[in-house]
C-alpha atoms as a PDB file:
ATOM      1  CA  UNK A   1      39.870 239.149 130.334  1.00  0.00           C
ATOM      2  CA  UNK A   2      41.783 236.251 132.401  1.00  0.00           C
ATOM      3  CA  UNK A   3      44.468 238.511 133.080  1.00  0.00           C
ATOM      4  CA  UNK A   4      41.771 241.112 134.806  1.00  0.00           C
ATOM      5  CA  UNK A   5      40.084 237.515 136.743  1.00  0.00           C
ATOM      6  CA  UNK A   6      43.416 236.591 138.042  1.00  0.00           C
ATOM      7  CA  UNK A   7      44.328 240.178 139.242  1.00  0.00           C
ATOM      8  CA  UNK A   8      40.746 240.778 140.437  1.00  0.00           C
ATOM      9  CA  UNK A   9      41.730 237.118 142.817  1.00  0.00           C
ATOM     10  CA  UNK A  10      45.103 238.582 143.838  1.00  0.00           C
ATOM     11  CA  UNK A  11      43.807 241.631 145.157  1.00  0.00           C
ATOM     12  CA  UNK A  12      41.015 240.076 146.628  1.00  0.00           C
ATOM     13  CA  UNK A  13      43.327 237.184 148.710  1.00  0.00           C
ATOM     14  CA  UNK A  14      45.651 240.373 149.323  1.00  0.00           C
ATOM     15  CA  UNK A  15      43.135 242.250 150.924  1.00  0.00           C
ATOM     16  CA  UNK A  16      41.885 238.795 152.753  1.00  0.00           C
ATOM     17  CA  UNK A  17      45.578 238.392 154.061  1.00  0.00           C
ATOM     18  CA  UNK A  18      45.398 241.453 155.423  1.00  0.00           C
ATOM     19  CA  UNK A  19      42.532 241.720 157.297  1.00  0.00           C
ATOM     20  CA  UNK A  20      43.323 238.207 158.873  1.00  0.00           C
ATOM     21  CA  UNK A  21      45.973 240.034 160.294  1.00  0.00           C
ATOM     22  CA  UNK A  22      44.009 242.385 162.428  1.00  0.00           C
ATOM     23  CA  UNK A  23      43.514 241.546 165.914  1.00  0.00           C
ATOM     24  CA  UNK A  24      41.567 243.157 168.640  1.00  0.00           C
ATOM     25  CA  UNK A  25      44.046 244.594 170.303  1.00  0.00           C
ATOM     26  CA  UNK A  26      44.871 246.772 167.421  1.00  0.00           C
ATOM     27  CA  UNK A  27      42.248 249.031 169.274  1.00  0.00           C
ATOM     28  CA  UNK A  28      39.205 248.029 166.818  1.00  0.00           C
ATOM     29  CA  UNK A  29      36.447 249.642 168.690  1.00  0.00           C
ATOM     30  CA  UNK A  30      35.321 253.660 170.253  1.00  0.00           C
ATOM     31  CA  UNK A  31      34.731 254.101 173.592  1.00  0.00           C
ATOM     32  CA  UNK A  32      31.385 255.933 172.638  1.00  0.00           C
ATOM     33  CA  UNK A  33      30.849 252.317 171.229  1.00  0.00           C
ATOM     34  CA  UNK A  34      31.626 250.634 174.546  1.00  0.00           C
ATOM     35  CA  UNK A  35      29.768 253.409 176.233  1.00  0.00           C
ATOM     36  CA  UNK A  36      26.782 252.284 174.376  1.00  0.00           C
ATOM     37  CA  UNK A  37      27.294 248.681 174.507  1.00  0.00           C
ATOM     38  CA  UNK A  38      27.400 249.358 178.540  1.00  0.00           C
ATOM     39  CA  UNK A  39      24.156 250.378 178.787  1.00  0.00           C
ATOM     40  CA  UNK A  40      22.818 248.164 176.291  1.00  0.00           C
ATOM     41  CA  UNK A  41      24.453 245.115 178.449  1.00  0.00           C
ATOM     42  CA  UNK A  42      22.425 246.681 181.884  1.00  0.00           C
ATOM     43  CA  UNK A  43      19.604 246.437 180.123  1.00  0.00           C
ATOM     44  CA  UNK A  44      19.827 243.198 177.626  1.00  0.00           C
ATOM     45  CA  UNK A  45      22.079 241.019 179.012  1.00  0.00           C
ATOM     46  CA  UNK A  46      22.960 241.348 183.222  1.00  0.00           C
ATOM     47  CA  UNK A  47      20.223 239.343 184.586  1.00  0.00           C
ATOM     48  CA  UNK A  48      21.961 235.874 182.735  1.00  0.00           C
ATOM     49  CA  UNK A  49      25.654 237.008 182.715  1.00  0.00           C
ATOM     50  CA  UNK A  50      25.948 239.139 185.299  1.00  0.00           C
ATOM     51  CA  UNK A  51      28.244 242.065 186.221  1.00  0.00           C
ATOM     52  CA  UNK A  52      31.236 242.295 184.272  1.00  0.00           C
ATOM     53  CA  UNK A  53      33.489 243.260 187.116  1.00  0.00           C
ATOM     54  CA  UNK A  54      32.662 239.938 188.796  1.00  0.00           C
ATOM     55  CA  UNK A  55      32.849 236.274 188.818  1.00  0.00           C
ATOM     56  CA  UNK A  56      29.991 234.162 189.464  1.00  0.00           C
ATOM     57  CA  UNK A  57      30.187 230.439 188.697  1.00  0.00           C
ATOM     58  CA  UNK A  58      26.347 230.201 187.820  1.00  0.00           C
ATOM     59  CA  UNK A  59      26.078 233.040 184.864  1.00  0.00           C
ATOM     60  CA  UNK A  60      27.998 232.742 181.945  1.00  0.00           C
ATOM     61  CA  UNK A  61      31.082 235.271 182.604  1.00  0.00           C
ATOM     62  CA  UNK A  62      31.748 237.329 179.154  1.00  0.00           C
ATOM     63  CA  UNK A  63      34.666 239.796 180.349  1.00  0.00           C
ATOM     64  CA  UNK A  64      38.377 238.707 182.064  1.00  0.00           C
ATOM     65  CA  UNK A  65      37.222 235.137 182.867  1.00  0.00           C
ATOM     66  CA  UNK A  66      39.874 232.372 181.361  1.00  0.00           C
ATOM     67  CA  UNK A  67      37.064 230.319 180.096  1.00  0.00           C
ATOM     68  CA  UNK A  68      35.737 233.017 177.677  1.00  0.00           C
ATOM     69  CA  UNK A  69      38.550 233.418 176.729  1.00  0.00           C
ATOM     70  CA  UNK A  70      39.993 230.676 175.990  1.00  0.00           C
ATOM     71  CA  UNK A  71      36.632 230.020 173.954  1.00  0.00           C
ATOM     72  CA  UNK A  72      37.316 233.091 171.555  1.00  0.00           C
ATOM     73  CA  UNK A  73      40.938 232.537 171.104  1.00  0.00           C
ATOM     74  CA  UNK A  74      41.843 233.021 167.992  1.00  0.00           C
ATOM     75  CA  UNK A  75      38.426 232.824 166.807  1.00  0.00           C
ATOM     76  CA  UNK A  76      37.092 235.675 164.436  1.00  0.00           C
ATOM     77  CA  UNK A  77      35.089 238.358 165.779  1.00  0.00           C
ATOM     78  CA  UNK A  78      32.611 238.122 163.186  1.00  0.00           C
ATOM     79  CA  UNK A  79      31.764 234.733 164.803  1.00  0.00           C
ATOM     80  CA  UNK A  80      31.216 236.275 168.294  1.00  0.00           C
ATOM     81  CA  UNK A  81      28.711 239.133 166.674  1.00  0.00           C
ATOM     82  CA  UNK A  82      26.971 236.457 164.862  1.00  0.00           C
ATOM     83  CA  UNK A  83      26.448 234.251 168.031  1.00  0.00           C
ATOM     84  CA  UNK A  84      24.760 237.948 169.744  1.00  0.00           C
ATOM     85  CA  UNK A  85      22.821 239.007 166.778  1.00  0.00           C
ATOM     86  CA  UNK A  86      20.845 235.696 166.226  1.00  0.00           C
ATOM     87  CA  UNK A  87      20.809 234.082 169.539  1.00  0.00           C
ATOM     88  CA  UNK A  88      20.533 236.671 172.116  1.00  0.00           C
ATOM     89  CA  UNK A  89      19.204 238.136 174.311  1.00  0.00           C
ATOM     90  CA  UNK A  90      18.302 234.270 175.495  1.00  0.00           C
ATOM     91  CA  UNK A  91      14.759 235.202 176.494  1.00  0.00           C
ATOM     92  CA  UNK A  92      14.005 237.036 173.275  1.00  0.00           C
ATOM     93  CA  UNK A  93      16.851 235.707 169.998  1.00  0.00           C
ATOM     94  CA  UNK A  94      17.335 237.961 167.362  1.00  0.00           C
ATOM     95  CA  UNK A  95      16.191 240.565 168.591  1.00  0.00           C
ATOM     96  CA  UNK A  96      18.878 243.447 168.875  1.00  0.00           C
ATOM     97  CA  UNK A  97      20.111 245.481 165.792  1.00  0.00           C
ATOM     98  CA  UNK A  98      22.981 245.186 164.279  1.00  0.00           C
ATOM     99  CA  UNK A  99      23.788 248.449 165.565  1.00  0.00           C
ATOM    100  CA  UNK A 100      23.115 247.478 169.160  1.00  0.00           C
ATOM    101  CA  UNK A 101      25.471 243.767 168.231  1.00  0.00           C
ATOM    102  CA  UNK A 102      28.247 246.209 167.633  1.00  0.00           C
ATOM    103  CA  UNK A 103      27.895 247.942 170.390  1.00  0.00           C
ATOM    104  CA  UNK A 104      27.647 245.045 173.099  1.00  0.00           C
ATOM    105  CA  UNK A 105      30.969 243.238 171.233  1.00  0.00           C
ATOM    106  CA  UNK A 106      32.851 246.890 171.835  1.00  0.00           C
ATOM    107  CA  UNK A 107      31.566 246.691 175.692  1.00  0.00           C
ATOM    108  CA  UNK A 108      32.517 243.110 175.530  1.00  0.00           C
ATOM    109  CA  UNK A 109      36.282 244.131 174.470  1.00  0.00           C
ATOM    110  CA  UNK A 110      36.531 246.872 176.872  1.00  0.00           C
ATOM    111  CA  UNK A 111      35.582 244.306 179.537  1.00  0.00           C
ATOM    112  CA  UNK A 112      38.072 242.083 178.231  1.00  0.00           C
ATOM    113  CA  UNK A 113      40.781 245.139 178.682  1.00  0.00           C
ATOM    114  CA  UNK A 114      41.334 245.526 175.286  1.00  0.00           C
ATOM    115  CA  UNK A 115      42.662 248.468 173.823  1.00  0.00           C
ATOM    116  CA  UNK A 116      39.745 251.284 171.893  1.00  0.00           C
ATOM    117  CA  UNK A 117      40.661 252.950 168.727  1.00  0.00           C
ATOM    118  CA  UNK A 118      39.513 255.678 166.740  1.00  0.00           C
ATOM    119  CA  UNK A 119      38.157 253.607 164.256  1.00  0.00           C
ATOM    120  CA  UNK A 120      34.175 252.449 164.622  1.00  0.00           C
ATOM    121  CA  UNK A 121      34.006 248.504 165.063  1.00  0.00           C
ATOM    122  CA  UNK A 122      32.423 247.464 161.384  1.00  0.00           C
ATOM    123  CA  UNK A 123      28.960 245.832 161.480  1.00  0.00           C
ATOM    124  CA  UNK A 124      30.086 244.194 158.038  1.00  0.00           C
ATOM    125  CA  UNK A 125      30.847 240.154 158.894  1.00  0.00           C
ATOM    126  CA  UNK A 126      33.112 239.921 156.385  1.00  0.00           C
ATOM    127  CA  UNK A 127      34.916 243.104 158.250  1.00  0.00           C
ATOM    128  CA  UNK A 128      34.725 241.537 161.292  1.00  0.00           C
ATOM    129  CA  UNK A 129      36.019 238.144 160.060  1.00  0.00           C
ATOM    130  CA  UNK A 130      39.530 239.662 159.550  1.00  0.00           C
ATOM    131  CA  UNK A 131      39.750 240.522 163.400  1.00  0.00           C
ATOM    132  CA  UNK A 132      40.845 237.728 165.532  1.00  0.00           C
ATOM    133  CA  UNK A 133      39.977 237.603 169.727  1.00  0.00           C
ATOM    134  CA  UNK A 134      43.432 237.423 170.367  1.00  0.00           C
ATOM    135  CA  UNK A 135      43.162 238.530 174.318  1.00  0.00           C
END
């Protein structure tokens, strides 16, 4: 019985190791996911962060600005879909799916020129723990 514990734990911190390893520019998202998360961000999102193609000081920027970036650096996604699902959009917090989360992190990636992938971005946080913003 401890030998099946202790190999249950080395698979388990195998499979961990591992999926720290991902980053997002292993191409972790669709486009039909970003394509989604576009219009999702029009509707949800523009009228406090404002177009993703530009830079304006008084939103807060979420694609190609340094300071975004240097927030999420290194940081798990799973930490950037949890800060969307429960505290956005600002005027009404918790409200978007999970499905919908997904979709406006993909958008936010694209934004952020990072490569798609054929693989669906998870909506598992344990999934999405083992990617790292690595811009």
């Amino acid at each position: 019985m401890r030998k099946t514990i202790l190999g249950a734990a080395a698979v388990a911190l195998a499979t961990a190791a591992a999926l720290a390893q991902s980053s997002v520019r292993d191409g972790v998202y669709t486009t039909t996911q970003a394509e989604r998360g576009a219009a999702l961000y029009e509707a949800q999102c523009l009228s406090c962060h404002g177009t993703l193609e530009a830079f304006f000081p008084e939103v807060a920027a979420l694609l190609g600005d340094h300071t975004f970036r240097q927030r999420w650096q290194g940081r798990p996604l799973s930490e950037l879909f949890q800060l969307i699902q429960v505290e956005m959009p600002q005027d009404a917090p918790g409200s978007l799916s999970v499905d919908e989360t997904v979709q406006l992190v993909a958008y936010i990636l694209e934004g952020n020129n990072l490569p798609s992938g054929q693989t669906a971005l998870a909506s598992d946080t344990v999934a999405l723990s083992g990617i790292a913003f690595d811009p």
